[in-house]
PDB file of N, CA and C in Angstrom:
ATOM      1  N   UNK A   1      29.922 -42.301 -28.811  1.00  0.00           N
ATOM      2  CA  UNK A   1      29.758 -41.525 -30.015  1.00  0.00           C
ATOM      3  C   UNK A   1      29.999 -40.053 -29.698  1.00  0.00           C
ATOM      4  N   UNK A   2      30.543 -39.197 -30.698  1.00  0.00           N
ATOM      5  CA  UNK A   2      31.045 -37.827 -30.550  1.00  0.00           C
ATOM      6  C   UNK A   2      29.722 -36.963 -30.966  1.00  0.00           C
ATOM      7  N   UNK A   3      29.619 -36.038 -31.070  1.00  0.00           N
ATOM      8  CA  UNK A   3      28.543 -34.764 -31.377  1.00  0.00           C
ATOM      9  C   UNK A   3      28.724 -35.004 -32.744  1.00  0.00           C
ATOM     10  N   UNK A   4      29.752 -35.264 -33.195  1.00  0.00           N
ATOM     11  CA  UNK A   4      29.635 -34.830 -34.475  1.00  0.00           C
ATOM     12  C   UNK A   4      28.813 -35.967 -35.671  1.00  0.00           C
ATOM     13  N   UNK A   5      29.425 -37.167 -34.890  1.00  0.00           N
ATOM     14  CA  UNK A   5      28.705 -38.272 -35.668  1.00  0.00           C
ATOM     15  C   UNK A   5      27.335 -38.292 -35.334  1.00  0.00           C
ATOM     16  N   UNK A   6      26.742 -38.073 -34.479  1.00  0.00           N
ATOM     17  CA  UNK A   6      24.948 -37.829 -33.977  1.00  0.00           C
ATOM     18  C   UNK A   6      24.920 -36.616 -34.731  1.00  0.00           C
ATOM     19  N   UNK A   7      24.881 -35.638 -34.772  1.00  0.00           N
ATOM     20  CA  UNK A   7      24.161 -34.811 -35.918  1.00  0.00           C
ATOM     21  C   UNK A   7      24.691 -35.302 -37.445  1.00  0.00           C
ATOM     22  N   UNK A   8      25.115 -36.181 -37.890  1.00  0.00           N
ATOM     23  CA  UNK A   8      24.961 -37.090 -39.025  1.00  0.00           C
ATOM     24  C   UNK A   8      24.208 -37.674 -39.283  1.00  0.00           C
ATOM     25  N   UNK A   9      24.223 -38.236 -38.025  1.00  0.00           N
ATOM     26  CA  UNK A   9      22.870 -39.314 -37.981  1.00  0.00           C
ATOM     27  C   UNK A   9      21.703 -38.807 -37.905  1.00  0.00           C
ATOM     28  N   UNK A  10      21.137 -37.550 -37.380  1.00  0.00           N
ATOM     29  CA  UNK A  10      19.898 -36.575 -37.275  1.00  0.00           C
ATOM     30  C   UNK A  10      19.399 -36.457 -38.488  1.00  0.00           C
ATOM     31  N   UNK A  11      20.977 -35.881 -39.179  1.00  0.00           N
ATOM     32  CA  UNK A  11      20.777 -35.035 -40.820  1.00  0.00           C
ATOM     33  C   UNK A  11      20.492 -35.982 -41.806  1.00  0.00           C
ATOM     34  N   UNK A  12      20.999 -37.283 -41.855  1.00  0.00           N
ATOM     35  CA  UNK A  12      20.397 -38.820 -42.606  1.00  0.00           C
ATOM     36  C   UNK A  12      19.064 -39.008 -42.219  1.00  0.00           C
ATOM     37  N   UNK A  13      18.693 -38.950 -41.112  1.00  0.00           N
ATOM     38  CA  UNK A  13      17.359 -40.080 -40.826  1.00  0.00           C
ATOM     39  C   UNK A  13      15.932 -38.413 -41.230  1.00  0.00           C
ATOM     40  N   UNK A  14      16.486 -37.704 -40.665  1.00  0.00           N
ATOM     41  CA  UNK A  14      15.320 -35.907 -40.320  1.00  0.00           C
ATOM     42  C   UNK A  14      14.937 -35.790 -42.301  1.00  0.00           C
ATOM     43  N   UNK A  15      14.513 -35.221 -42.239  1.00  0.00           N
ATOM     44  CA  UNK A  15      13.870 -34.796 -43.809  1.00  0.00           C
ATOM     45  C   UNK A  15      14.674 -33.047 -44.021  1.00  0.00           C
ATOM     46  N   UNK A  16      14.921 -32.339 -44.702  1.00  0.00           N
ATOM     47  CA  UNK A  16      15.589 -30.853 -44.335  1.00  0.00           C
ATOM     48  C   UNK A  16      14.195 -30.469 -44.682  1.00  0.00           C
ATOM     49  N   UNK A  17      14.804 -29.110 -44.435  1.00  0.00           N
ATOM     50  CA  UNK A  17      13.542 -28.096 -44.681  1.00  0.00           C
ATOM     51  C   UNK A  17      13.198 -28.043 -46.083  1.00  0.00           C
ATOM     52  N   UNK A  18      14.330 -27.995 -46.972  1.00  0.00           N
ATOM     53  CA  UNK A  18      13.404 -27.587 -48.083  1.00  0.00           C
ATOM     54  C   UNK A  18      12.860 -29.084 -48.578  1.00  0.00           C
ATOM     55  N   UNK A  19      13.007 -30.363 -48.302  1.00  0.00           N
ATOM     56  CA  UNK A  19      12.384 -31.556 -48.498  1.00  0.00           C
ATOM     57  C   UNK A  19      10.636 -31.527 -48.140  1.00  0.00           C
ATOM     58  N   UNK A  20      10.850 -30.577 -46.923  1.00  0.00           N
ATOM     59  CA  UNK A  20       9.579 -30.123 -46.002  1.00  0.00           C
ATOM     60  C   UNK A  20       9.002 -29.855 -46.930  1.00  0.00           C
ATOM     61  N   UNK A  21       9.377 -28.537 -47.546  1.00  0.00           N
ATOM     62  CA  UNK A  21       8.473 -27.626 -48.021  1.00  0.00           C
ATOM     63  C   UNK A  21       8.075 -28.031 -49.350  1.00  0.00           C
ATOM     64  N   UNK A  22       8.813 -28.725 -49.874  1.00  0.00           N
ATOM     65  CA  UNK A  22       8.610 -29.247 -51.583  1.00  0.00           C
ATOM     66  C   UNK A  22       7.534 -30.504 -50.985  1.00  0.00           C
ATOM     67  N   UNK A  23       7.510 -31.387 -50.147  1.00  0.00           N
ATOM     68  CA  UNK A  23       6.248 -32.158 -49.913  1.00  0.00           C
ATOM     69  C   UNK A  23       4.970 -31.651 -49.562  1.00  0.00           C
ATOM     70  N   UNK A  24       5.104 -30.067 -48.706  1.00  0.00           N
ATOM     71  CA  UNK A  24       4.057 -29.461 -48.561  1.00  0.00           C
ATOM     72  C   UNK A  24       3.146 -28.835 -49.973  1.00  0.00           C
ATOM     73  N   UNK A  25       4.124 -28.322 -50.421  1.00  0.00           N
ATOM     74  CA  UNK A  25       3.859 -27.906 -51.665  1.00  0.00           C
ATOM     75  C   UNK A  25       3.191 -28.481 -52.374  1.00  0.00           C
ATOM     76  N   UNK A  26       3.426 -29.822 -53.030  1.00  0.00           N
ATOM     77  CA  UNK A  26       2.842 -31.109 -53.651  1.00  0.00           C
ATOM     78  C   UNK A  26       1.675 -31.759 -52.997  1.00  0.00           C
ATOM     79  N   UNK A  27       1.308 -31.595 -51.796  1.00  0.00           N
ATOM     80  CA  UNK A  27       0.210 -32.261 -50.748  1.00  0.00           C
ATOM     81  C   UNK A  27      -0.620 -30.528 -51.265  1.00  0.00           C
ATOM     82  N   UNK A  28      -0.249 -29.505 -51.086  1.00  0.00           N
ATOM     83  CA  UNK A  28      -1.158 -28.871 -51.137  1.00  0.00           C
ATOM     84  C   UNK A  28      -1.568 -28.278 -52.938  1.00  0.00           C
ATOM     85  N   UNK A  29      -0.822 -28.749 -53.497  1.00  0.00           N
ATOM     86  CA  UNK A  29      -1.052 -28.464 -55.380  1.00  0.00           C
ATOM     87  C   UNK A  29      -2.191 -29.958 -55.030  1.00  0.00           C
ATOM     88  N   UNK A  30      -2.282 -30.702 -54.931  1.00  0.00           N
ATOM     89  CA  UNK A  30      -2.606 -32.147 -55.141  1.00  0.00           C
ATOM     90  C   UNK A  30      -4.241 -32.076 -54.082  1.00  0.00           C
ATOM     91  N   UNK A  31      -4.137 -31.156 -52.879  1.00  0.00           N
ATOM     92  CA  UNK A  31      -5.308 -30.951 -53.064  1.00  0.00           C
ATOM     93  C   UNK A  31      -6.284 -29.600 -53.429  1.00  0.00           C
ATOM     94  N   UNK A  32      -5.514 -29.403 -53.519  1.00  0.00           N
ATOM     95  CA  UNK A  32      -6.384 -28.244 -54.835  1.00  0.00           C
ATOM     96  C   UNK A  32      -7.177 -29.113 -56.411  1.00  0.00           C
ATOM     97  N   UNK A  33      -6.092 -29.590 -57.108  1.00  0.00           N
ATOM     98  CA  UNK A  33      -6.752 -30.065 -57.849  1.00  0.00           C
ATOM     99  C   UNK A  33      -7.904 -31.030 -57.452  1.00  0.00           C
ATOM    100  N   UNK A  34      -7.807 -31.528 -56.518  1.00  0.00           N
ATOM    101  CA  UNK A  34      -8.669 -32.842 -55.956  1.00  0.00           C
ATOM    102  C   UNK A  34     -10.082 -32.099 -55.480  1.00  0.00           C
ATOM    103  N   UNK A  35     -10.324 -30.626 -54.969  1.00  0.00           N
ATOM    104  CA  UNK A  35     -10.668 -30.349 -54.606  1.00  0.00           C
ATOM    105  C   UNK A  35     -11.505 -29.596 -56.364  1.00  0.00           C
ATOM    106  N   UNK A  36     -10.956 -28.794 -56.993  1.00  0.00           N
ATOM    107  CA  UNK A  36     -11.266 -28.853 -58.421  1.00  0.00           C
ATOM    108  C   UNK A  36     -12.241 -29.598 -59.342  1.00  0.00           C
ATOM    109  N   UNK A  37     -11.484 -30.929 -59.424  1.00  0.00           N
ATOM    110  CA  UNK A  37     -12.178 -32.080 -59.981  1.00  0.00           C
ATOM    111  C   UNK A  37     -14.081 -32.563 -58.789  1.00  0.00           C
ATOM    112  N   UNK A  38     -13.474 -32.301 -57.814  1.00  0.00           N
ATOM    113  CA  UNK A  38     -14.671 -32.627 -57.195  1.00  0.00           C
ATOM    114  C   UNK A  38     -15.651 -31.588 -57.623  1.00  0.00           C
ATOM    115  N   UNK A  39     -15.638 -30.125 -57.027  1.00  0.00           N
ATOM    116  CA  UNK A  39     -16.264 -28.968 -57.478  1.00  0.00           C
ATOM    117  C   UNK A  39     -17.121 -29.013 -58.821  1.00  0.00           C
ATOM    118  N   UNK A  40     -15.771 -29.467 -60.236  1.00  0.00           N
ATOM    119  CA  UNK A  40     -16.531 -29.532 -61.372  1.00  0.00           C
ATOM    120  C   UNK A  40     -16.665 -30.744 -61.687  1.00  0.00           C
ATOM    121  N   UNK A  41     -17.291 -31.403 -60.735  1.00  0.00           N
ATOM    122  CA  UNK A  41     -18.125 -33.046 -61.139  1.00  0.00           C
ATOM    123  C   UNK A  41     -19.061 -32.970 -61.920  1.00  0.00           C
ATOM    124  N   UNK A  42     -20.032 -31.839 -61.926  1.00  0.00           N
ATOM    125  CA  UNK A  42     -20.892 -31.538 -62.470  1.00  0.00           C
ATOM    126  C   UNK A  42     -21.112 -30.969 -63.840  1.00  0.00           C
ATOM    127  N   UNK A  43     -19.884 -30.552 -63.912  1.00  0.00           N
ATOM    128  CA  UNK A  43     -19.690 -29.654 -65.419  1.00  0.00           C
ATOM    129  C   UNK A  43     -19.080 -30.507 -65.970  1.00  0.00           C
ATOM    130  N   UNK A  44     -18.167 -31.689 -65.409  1.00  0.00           N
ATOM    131  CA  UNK A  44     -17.423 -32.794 -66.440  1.00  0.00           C
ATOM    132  C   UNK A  44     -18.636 -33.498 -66.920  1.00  0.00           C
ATOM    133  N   UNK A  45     -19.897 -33.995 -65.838  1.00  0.00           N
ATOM    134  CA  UNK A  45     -20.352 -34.938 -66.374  1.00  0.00           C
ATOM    135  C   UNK A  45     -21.136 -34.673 -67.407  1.00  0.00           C
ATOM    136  N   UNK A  46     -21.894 -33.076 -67.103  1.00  0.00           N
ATOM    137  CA  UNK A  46     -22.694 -32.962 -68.363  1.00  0.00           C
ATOM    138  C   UNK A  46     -21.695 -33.035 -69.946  1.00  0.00           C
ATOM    139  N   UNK A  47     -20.606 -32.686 -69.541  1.00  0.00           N
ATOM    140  CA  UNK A  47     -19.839 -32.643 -70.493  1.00  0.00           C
ATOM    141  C   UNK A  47     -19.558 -34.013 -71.643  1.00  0.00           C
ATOM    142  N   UNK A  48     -19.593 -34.908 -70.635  1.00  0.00           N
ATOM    143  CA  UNK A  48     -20.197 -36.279 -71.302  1.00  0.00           C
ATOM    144  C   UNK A  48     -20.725 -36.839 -71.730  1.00  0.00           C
ATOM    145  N   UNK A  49     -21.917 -36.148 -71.387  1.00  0.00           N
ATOM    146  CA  UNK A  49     -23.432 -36.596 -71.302  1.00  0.00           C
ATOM    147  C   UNK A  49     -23.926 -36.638 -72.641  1.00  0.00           C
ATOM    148  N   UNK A  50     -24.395 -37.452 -73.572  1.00  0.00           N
ATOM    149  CA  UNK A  50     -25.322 -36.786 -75.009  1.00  0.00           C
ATOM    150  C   UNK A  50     -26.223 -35.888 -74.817  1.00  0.00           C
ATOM    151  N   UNK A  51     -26.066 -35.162 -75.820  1.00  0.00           N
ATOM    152  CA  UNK A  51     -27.160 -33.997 -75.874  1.00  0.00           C
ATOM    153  C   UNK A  51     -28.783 -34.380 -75.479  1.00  0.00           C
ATOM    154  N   UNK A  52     -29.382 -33.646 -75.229  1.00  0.00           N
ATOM    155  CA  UNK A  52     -30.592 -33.616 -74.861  1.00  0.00           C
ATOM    156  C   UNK A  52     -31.247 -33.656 -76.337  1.00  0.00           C
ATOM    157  N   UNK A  53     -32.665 -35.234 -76.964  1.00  0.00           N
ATOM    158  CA  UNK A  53     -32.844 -35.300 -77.944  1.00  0.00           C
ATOM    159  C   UNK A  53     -34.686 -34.480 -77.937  1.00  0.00           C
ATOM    160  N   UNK A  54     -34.531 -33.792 -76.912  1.00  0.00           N
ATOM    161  CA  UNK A  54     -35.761 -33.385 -76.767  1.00  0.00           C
ATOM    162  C   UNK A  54     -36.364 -32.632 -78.028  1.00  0.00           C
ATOM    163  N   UNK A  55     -34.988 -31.769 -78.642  1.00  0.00           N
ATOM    164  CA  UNK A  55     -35.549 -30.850 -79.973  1.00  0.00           C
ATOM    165  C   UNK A  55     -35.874 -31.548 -81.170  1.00  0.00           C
ATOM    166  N   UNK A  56     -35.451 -33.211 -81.261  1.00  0.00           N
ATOM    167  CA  UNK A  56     -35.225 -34.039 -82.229  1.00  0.00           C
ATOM    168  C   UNK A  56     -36.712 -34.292 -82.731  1.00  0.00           C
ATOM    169  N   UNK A  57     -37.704 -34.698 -81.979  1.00  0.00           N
ATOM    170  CA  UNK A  57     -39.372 -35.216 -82.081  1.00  0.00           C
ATOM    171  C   UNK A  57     -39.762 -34.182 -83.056  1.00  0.00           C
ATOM    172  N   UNK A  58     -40.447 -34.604 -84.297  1.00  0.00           N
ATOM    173  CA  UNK A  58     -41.722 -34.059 -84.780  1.00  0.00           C
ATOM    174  C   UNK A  58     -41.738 -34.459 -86.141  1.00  0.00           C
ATOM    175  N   UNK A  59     -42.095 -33.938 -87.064  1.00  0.00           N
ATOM    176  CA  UNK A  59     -42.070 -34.365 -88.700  1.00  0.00           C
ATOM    177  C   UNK A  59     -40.940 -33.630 -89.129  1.00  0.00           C
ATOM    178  N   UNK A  60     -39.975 -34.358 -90.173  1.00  0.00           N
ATOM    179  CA  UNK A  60     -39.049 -33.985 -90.816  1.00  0.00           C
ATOM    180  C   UNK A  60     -39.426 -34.063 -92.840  1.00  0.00           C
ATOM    181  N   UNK A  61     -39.202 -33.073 -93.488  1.00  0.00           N
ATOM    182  CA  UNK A  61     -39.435 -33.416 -94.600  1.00  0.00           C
ATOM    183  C   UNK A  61     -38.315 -32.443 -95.035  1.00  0.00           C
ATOM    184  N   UNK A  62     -37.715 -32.951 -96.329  1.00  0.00           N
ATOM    185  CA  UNK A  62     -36.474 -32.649 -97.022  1.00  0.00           C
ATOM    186  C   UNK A  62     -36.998 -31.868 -97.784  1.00  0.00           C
ATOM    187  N   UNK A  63     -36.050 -30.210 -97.579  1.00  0.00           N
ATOM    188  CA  UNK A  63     -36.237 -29.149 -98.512  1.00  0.00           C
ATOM    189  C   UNK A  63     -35.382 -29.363 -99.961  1.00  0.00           C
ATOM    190  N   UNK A  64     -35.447 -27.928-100.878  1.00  0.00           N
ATOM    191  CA  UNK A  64     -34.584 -27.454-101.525  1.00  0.00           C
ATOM    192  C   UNK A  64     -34.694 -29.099-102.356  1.00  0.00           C
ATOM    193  N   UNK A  65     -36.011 -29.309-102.276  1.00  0.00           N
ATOM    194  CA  UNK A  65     -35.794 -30.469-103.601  1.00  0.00           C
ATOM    195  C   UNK A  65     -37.676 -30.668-104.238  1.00  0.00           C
ATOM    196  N   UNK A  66     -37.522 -31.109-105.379  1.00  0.00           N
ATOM    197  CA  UNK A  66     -39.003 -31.199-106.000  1.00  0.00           C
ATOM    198  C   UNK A  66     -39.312 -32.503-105.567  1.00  0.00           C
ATOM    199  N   UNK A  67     -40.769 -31.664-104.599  1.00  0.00           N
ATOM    200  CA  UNK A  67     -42.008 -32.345-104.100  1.00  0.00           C
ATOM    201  C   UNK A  67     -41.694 -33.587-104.302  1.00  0.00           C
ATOM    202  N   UNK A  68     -41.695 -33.932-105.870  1.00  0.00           N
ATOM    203  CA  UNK A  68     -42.346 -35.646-105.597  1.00  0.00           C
ATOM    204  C   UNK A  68     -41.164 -36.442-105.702  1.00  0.00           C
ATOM    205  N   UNK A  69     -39.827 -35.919-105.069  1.00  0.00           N
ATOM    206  CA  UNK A  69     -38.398 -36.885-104.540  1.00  0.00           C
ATOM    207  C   UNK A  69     -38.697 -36.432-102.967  1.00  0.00           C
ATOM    208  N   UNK A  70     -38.843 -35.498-102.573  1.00  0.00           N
ATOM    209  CA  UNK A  70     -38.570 -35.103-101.295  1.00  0.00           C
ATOM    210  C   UNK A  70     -39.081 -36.536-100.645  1.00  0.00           C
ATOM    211  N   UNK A  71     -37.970 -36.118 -99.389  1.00  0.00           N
ATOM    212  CA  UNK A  71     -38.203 -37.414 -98.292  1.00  0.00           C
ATOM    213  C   UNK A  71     -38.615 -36.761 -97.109  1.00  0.00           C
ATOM    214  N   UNK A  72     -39.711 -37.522 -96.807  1.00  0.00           N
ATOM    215  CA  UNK A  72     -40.514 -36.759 -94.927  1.00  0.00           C
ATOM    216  C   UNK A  72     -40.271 -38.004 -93.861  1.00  0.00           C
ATOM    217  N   UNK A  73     -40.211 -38.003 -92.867  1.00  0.00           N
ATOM    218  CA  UNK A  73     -40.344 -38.787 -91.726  1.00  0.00           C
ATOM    219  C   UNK A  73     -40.698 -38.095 -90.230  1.00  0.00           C
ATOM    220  N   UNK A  74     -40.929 -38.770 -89.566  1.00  0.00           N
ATOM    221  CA  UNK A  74     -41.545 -38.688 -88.313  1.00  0.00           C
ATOM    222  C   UNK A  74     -40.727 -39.911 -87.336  1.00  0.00           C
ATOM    223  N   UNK A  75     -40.562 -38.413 -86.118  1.00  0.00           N
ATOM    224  CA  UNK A  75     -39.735 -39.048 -84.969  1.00  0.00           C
ATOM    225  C   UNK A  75     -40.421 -39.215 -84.218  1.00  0.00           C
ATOM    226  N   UNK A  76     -41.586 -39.628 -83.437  1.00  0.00           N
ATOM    227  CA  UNK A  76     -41.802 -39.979 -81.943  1.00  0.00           C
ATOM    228  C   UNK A  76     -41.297 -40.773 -80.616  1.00  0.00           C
ATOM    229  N   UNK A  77     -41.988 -40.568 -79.896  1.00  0.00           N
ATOM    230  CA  UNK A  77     -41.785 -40.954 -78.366  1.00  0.00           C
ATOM    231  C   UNK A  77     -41.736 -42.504 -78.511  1.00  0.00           C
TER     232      UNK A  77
END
Protein backbone atom coordinates (compact mmCIF):
# COMPACT_ATOMS: atom_id res chain seq x y z
CA UNK A 1 0.00 0.00 0.00
CA UNK A 2 1.18 3.65 -0.94
CA UNK A 3 0.98 6.73 1.68
CA UNK A 4 -1.57 7.89 -0.03
CA UNK A 5 -4.13 5.15 0.23
CA UNK A 6 -3.33 4.80 4.28
CA UNK A 7 -4.15 8.31 4.99
CA UNK A 8 -7.60 7.43 3.31
CA UNK A 9 -7.97 4.92 5.30
CA UNK A 10 -7.02 7.09 8.65
CA UNK A 11 -9.44 9.90 7.24
CA UNK A 12 -12.53 7.09 6.81
CA UNK A 13 -12.10 5.16 9.98
CA UNK A 14 -10.59 8.76 12.55
CA UNK A 15 -13.66 11.09 13.36
CA UNK A 16 -12.28 14.97 12.04
CA UNK A 17 -12.05 17.59 14.27
CA UNK A 18 -14.96 19.37 13.76
CA UNK A 19 -17.03 15.84 14.21
CA UNK A 20 -14.92 16.12 17.62
CA UNK A 21 -16.07 19.17 18.56
CA UNK A 22 -19.84 19.05 17.50
CA UNK A 23 -19.97 15.66 19.81
CA UNK A 24 -18.27 17.57 22.53
CA UNK A 25 -20.54 20.19 22.26
CA UNK A 26 -23.74 17.97 22.47
CA UNK A 27 -22.17 15.72 25.49
CA UNK A 28 -21.60 18.96 27.13
CA UNK A 29 -25.24 20.97 26.20
CA UNK A 30 -26.75 17.44 27.34
CA UNK A 31 -25.07 17.67 30.53
CA UNK A 32 -25.92 20.82 31.52
CA UNK A 33 -29.39 20.29 31.04
CA UNK A 34 -29.16 16.95 32.98
CA UNK A 35 -27.49 18.67 35.49
CA UNK A 36 -30.52 21.51 35.45
CA UNK A 37 -33.32 19.10 35.64
CA UNK A 38 -31.60 17.46 38.58
CA UNK A 39 -30.88 20.90 40.49
CA UNK A 40 -34.66 21.87 39.88
CA UNK A 41 -36.12 18.50 41.07
CA UNK A 42 -37.41 20.32 43.66
CA UNK A 43 -39.08 23.23 42.10
CA UNK A 44 -40.63 20.79 39.32
CA UNK A 45 -42.04 18.71 41.94
CA UNK A 46 -43.66 21.23 44.03
CA UNK A 47 -44.78 22.42 40.85
CA UNK A 48 -46.93 19.37 40.61
CA UNK A 49 -47.81 18.99 43.72
CA UNK A 50 -51.66 20.19 44.77
CA UNK A 51 -51.84 23.05 46.70
CA UNK A 52 -51.60 22.91 50.29
CA UNK A 53 -55.52 22.49 51.64
CA UNK A 54 -54.44 23.72 54.94
CA UNK A 55 -56.34 27.30 54.36
CA UNK A 56 -59.47 25.23 53.22
CA UNK A 57 -60.74 23.98 57.14
CA UNK A 58 -63.29 26.02 59.00
CA UNK A 59 -67.02 27.24 58.49
CA UNK A 60 -68.07 28.48 55.17
CA UNK A 61 -71.35 30.46 54.82
CA UNK A 62 -72.55 32.18 51.54
CA UNK A 63 -72.55 35.98 51.40
CA UNK A 64 -74.25 38.75 49.37
CA UNK A 65 -77.51 36.74 49.77
CA UNK A 66 -80.69 36.90 52.31
CA UNK A 67 -80.11 35.03 55.49
CA UNK A 68 -82.75 32.55 55.13
CA UNK A 69 -81.33 31.11 51.37
CA UNK A 70 -77.80 31.50 52.41
CA UNK A 71 -75.86 28.22 52.41
CA UNK A 72 -73.13 27.47 55.42
CA UNK A 73 -70.96 24.37 55.68
CA UNK A 74 -68.14 23.11 57.57
CA UNK A 75 -64.84 21.54 56.46
CA UNK A 76 -62.94 19.46 58.99
CA UNK A 77 -60.08 17.19 59.60
Amino acid sequence: MDKAQLSQDNMTTQPTKRSRVIMLLCLLIGGLVLAGVFVSKHSLSNLFQPASSVGIYGHWQEHDVAKYAADSFEIGR
